[in-house]
Protein backbone atom coordinates (compact mmCIF):
# COMPACT_ATOMS: atom_id res chain seq x y z
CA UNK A 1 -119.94 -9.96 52.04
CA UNK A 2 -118.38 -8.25 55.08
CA UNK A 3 -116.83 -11.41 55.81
CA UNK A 4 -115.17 -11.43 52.35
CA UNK A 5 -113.51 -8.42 53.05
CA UNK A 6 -112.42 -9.23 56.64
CA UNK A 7 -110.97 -12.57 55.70
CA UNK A 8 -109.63 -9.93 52.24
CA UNK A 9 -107.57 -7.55 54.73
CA UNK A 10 -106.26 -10.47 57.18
CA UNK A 11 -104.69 -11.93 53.61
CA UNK A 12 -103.37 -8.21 52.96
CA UNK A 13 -102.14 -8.03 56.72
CA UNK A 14 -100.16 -11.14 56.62
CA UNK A 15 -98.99 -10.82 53.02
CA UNK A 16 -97.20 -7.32 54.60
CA UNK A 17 -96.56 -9.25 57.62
CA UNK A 18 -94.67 -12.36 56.01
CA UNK A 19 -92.98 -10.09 53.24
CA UNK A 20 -91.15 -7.65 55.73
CA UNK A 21 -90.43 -10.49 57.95
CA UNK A 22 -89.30 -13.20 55.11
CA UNK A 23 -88.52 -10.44 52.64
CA UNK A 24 -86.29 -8.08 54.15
CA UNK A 25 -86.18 -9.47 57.88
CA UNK A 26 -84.46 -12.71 57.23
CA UNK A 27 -82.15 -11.53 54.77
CA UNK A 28 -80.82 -8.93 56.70
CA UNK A 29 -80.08 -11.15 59.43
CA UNK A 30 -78.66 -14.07 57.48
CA UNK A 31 -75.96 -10.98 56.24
CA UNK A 32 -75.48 -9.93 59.27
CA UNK A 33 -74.71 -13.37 60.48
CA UNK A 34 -72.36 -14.06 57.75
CA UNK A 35 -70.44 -10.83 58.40
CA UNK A 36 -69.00 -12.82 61.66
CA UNK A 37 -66.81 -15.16 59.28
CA UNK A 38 -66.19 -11.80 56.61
CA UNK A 39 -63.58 -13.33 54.80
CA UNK A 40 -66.22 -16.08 53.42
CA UNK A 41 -68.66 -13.92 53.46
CA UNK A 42 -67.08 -11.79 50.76
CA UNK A 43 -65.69 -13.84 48.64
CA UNK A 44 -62.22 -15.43 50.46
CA UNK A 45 -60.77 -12.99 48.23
CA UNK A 46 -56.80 -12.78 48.07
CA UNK A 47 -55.33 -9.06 48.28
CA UNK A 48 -52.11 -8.13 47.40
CA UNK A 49 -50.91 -4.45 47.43
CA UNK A 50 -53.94 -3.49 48.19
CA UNK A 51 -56.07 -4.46 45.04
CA UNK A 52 -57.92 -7.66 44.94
CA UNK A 53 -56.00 -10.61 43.03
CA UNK A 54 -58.43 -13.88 43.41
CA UNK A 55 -60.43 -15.53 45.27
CA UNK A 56 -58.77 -18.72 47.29
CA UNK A 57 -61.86 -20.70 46.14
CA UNK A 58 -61.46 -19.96 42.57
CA UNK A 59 -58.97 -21.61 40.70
CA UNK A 60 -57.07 -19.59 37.80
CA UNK A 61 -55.16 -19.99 35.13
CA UNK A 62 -50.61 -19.76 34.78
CA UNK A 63 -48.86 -20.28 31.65
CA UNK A 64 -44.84 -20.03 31.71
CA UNK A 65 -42.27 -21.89 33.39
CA UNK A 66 -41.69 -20.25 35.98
CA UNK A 67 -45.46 -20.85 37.48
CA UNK A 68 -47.19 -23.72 39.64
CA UNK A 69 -50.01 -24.64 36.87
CA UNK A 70 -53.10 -25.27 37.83
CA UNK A 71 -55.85 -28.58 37.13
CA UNK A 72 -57.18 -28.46 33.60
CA UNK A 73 -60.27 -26.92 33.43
CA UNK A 74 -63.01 -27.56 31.00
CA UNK A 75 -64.04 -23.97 31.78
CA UNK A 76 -60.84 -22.72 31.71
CA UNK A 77 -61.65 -21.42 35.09
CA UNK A 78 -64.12 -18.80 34.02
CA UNK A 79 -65.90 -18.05 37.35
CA UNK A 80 -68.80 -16.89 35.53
CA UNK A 81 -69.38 -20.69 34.00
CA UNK A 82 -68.84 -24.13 36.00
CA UNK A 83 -68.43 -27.65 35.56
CA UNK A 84 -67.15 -30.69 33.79
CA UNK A 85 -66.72 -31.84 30.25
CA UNK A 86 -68.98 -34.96 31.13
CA UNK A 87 -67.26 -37.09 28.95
CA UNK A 88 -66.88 -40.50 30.17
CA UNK A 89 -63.58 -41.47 31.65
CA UNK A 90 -63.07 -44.12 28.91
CA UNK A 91 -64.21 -42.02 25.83
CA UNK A 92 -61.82 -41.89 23.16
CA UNK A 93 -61.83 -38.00 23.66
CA UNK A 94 -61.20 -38.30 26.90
CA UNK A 95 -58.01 -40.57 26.74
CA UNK A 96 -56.55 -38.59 23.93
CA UNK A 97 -57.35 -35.13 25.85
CA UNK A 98 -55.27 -37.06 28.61
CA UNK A 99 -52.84 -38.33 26.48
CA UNK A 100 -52.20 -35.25 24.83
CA UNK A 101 -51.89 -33.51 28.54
CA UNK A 102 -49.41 -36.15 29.90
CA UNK A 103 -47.17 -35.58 26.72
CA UNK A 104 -47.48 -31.70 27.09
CA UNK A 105 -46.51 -31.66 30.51
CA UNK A 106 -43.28 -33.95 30.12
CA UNK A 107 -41.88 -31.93 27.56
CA UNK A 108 -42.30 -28.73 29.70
CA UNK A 109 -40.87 -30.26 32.67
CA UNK A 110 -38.44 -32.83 31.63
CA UNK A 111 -36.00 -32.92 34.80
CA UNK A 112 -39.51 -33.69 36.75
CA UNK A 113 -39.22 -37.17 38.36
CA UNK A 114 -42.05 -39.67 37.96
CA UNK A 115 -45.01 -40.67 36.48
CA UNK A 116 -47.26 -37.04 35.58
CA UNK A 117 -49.59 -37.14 38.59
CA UNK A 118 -53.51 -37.80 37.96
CA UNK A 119 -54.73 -34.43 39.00
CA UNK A 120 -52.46 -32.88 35.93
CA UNK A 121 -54.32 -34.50 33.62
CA UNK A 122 -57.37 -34.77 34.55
CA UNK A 123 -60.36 -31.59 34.89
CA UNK A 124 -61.52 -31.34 38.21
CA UNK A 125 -65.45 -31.61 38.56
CA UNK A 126 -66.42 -27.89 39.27
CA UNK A 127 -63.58 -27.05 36.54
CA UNK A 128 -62.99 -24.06 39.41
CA UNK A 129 -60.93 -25.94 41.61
CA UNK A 130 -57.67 -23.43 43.52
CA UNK A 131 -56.21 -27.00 44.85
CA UNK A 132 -53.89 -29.46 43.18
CA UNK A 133 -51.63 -32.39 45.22
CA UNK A 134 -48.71 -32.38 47.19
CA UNK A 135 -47.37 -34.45 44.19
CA UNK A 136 -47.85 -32.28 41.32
CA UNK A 137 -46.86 -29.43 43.04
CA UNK A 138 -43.49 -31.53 44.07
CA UNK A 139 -43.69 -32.54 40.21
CA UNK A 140 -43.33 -29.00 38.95
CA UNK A 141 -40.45 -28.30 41.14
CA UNK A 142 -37.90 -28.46 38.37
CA UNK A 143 -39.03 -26.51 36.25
CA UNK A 144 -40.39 -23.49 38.41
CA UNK A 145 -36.70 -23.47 39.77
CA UNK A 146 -34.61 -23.39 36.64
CA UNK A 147 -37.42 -20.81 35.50
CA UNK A 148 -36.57 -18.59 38.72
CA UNK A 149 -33.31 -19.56 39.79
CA UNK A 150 -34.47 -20.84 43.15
CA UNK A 151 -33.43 -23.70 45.03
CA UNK A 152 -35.77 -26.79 45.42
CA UNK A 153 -35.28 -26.37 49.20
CA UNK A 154 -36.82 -22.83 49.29
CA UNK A 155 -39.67 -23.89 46.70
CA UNK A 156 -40.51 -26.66 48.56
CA UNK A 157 -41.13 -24.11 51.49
CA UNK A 158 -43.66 -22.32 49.58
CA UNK A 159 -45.49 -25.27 48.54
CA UNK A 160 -45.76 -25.98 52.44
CA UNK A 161 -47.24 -22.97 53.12
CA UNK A 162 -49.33 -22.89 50.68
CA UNK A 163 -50.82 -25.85 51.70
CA UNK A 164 -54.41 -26.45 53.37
CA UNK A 165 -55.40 -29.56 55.44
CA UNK A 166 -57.89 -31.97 54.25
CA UNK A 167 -61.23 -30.93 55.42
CA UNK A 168 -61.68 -32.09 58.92
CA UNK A 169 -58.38 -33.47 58.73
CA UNK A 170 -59.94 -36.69 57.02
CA UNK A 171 -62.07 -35.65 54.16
CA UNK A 172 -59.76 -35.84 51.04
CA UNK A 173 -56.37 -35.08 50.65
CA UNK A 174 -54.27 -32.11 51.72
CA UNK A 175 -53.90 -29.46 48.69
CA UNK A 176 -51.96 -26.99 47.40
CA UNK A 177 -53.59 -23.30 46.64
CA UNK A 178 -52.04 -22.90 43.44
CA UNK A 179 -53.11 -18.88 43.49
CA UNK A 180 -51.76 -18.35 47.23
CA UNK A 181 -48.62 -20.52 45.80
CA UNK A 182 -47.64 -18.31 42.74
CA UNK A 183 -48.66 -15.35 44.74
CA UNK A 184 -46.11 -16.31 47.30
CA UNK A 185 -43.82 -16.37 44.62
CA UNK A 186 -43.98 -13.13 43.07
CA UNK A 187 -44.19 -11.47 46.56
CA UNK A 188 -40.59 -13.44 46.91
């Protein structure tokens, strides 16, 4: 019996034990840790005037002509929700979702030169994604500058600027942060 209730008290001790260190201990120092890099700690959220705008990770939404438009998303970039349709990339839905997007997009930007780029008319993965190409950005060019009255040359600016290297300058392609991008332009 009295070894019952020693063996009883050392699983008491190091339940205490473990929870304070695992519990609270680890936490606290993971936050800590993270607080080095605070930006990504807290969000990489975008400020502007001093009240919080976006986060440069989350993708949202422009309508109107004189915005950079972002991916489709099949969230329609919700940040509480995330995700795909899942629909095949040959499914009837699909292609006329696509379909319908390409014609969409030419009629709202019909000085635009070439093909509609693939990343305008397709959802990215996460359905949260901030980034599109160098080439639809380019793409919308037209449109955002008859919409504004600014010269291509000055938009073109913005669109460098706005954009971020591929990851380890290999990983991917280079992208443009449509939020930091439109931001730049009303700040103009």
């Amino acid at each position: 019996m009295m070894s019952f209730l020693r063996q009883s008290l050392a699983a008491v001790r190091i339940l205490l034990v473990m929870t304070v260190l695992l519990g609270i201990g680890y936490p606290l120092v993971v936050t800590l840790a993270a607080q080095a890099m605070p930006a990504q700690a807290n969000g990489s959220l975008i400020v502007a005037d001093g009240k919080v705008v976006g986060s440069s990770l989350i993708g949202q939404s422009f309508t109107g002509p004189q915005w950079f438009w972002s991916r489709p998303s099949a969230s329609d970039y919700a940040g509480t929700t995330s995700g795909g349709s899942n629909l095949s990339p040959v499914s009837s839905a699909q292609q006329d979702a696509r379909a319908a997007r390409e014609k969409a997009l030419i009629a709202a930007n019909p000085d635009a030169v070439g093909p509609v780029p693939e990343d305008a008319l397709t959802a990215s993965a996460s359905g949260l994604d901030p980034h599109i190409s160098l080439a639809y950005a380019r793409w919308q060019v037209p449109r955002v500058a008859a919409a504004r009255g600014i010269g291509a040359d000055e938009l073109e600016r913005l669109i460098a600027a706005a954009t971020e290297p591929a990851p380890l300058g290999y990983l991917g392609q280079d992208g443009v942060n449509v939020v930091r991008l439109n931001l730049a332009l009303e700040q103009r």
